[in-house]
C-alpha atoms as a PDB file:
ATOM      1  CA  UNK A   1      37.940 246.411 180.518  1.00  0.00           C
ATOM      2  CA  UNK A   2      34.992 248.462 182.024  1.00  0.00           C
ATOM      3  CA  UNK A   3      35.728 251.890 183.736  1.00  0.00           C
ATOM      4  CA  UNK A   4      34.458 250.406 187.306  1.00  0.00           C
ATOM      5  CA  UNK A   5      37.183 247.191 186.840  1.00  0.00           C
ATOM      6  CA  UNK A   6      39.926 249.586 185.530  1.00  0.00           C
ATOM      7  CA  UNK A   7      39.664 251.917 188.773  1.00  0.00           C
ATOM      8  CA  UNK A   8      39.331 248.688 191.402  1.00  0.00           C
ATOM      9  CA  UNK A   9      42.993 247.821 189.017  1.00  0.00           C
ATOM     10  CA  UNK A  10      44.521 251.325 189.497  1.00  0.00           C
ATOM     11  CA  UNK A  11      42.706 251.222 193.113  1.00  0.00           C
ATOM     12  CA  UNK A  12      44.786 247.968 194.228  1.00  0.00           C
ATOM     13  CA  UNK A  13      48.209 249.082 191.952  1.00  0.00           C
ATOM     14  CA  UNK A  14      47.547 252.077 194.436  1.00  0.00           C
ATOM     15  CA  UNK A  15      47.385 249.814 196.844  1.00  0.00           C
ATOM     16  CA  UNK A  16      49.566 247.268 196.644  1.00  0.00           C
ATOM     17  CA  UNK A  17      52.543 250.425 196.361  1.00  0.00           C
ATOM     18  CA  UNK A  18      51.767 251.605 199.726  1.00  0.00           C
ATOM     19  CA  UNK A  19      52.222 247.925 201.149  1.00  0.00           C
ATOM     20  CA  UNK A  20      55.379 247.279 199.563  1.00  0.00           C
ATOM     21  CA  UNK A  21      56.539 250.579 200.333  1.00  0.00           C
ATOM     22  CA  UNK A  22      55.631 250.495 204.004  1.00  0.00           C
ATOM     23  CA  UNK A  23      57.252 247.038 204.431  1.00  0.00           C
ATOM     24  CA  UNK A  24      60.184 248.173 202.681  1.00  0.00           C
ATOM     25  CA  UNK A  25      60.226 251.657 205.009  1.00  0.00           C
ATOM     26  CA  UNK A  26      59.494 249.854 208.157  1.00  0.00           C
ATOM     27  CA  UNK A  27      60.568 245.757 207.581  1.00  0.00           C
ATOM     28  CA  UNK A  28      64.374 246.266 206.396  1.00  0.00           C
ATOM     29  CA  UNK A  29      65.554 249.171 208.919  1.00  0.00           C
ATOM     30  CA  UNK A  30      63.844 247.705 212.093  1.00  0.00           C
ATOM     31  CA  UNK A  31      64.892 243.922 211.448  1.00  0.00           C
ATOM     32  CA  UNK A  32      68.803 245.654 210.805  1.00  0.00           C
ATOM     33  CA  UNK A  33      68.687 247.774 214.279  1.00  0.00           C
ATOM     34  CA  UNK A  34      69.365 246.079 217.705  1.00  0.00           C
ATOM     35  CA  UNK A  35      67.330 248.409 220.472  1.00  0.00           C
ATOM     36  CA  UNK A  36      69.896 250.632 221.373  1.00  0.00           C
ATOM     37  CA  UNK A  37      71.449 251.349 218.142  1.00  0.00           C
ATOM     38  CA  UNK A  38      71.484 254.692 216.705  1.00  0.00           C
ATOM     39  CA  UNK A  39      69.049 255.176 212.983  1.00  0.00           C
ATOM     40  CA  UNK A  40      71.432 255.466 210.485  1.00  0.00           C
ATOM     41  CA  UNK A  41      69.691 257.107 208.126  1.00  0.00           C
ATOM     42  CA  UNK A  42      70.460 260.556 207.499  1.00  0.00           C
ATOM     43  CA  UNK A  43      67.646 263.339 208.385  1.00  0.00           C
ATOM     44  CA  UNK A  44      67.205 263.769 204.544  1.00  0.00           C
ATOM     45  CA  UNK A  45      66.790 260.455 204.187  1.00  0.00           C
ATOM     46  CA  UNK A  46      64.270 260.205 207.146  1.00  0.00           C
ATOM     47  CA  UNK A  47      62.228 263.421 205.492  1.00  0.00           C
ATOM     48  CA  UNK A  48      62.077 261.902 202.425  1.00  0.00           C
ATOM     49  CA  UNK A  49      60.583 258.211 202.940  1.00  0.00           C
ATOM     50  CA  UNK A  50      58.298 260.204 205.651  1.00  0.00           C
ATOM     51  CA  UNK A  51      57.162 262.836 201.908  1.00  0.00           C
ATOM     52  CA  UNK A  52      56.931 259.340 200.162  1.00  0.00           C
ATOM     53  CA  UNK A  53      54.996 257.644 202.686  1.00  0.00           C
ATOM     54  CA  UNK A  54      52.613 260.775 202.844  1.00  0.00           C
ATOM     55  CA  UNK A  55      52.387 261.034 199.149  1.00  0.00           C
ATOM     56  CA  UNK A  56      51.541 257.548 199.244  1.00  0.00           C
ATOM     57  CA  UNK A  57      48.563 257.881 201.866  1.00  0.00           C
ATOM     58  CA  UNK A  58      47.245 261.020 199.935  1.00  0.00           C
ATOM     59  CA  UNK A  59      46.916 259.407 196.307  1.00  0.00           C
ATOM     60  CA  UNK A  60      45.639 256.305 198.006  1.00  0.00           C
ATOM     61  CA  UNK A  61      42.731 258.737 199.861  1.00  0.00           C
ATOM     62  CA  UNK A  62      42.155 260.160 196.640  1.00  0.00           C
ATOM     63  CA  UNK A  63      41.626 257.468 194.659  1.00  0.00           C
ATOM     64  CA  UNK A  64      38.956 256.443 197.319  1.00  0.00           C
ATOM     65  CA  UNK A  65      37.309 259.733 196.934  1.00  0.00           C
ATOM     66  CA  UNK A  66      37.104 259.369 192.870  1.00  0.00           C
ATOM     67  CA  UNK A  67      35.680 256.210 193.415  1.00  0.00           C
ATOM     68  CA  UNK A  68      32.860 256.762 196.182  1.00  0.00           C
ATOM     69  CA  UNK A  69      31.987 259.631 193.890  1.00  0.00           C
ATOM     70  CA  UNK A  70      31.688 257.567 190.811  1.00  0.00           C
ATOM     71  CA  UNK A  71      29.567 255.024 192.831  1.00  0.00           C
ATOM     72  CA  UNK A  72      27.488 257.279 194.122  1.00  0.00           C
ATOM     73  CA  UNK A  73      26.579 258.710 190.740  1.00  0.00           C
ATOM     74  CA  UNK A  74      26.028 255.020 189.666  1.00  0.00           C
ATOM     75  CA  UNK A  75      23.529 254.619 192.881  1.00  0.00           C
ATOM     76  CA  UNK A  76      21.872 257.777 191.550  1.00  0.00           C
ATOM     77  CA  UNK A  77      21.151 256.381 187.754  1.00  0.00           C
ATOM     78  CA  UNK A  78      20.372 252.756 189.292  1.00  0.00           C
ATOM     79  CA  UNK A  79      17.772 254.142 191.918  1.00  0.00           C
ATOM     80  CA  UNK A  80      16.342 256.467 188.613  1.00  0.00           C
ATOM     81  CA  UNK A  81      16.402 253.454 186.353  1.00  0.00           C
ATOM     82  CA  UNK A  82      14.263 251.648 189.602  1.00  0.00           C
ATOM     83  CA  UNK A  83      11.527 254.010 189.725  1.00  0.00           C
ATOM     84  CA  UNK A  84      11.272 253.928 186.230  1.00  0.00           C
ATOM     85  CA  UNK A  85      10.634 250.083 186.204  1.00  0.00           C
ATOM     86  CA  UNK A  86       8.285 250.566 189.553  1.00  0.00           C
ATOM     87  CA  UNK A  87       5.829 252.883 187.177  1.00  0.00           C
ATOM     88  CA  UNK A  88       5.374 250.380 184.583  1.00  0.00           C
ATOM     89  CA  UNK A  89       4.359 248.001 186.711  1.00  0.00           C
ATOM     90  CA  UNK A  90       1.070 247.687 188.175  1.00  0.00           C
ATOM     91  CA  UNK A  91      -0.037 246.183 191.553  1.00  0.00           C
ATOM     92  CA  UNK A  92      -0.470 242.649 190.180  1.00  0.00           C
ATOM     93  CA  UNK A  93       2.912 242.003 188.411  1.00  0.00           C
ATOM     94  CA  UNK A  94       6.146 242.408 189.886  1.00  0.00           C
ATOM     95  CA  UNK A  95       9.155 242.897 187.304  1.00  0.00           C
ATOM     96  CA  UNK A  96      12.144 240.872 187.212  1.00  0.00           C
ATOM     97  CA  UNK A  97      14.013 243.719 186.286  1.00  0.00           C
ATOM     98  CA  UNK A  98      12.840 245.197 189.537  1.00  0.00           C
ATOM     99  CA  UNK A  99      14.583 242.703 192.007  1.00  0.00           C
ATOM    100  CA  UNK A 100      17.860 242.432 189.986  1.00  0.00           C
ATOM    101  CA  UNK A 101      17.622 246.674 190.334  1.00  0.00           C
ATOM    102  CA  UNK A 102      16.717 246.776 193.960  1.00  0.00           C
ATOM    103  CA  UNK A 103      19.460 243.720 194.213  1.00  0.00           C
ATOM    104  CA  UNK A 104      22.686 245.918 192.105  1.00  0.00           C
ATOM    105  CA  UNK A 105      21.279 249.372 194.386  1.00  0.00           C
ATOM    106  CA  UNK A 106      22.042 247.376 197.774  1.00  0.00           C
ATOM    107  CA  UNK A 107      25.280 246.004 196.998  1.00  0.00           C
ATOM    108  CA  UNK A 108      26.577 248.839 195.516  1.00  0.00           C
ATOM    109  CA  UNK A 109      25.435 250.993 198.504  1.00  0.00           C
ATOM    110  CA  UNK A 110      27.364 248.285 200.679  1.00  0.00           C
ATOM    111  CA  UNK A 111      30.352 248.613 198.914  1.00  0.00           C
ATOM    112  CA  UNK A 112      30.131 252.447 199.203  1.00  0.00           C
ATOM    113  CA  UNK A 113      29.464 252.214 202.877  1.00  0.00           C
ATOM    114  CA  UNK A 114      33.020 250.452 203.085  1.00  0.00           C
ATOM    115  CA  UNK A 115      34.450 252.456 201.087  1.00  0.00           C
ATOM    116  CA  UNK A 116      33.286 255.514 203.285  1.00  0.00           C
ATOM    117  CA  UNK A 117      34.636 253.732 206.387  1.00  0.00           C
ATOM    118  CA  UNK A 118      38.204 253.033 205.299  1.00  0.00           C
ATOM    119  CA  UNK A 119      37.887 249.232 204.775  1.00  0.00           C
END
């Protein structure tokens, strides 16, 4: 498994966590109330699944961090590896190996553009 595919799997585990989680938090104990009922959840209780919850949100914004950063390192090495193929080439021969570069440097960039906005 390569490192990129093994932090989009810990990413989504990450992920996934928070979703169950949240339903579990906010599904079971709002389907079981009727409007006027009192929460009965103890204040401990309440402080605690709001810690998990926030726990949850923090590892889930780091892992986003580790990852833009590794991305962006890759965009660094893939835009040196491009201007390495642009010099061998001269004004009557464009390189393969150009296009597929230029083509890996925009959709990584995408992906780290969304990954910058939250999506």
């Amino acid at each position: 498994m390569t490192r990129k595919t093994s932090q989009m799997s810990t990413f989504r585990e990450s992920a996934l966590f928070v979703l169950l989680l949240s339903c579990f938090l906010f599904g079971s104990h709002s389907a079981a109330q009727s409007p006027g009922s009192r929460d009965p959840r103890s204040a401990s209780e309440i402080e605690w699944e709001n810690q998990q919850r926030a726990n949850a949100q923090k590892k889930l914004s780091e892992q986003r961090q580790r990852d833009i950063k590794n991305d962006t390192d890759k965009l660094l090495q893939l835009a040196t590896e491009l201007k390495q193929y642009v010099d061998k080439t001269n004004q009557n021969v464009l390189s393969l190996d150009v296009v597929k570069k230029a083509d890996q440097i925009e959709r990584l960039a995408k992906a780290v553009k969304d990954k910058m906005k939250g999506q």
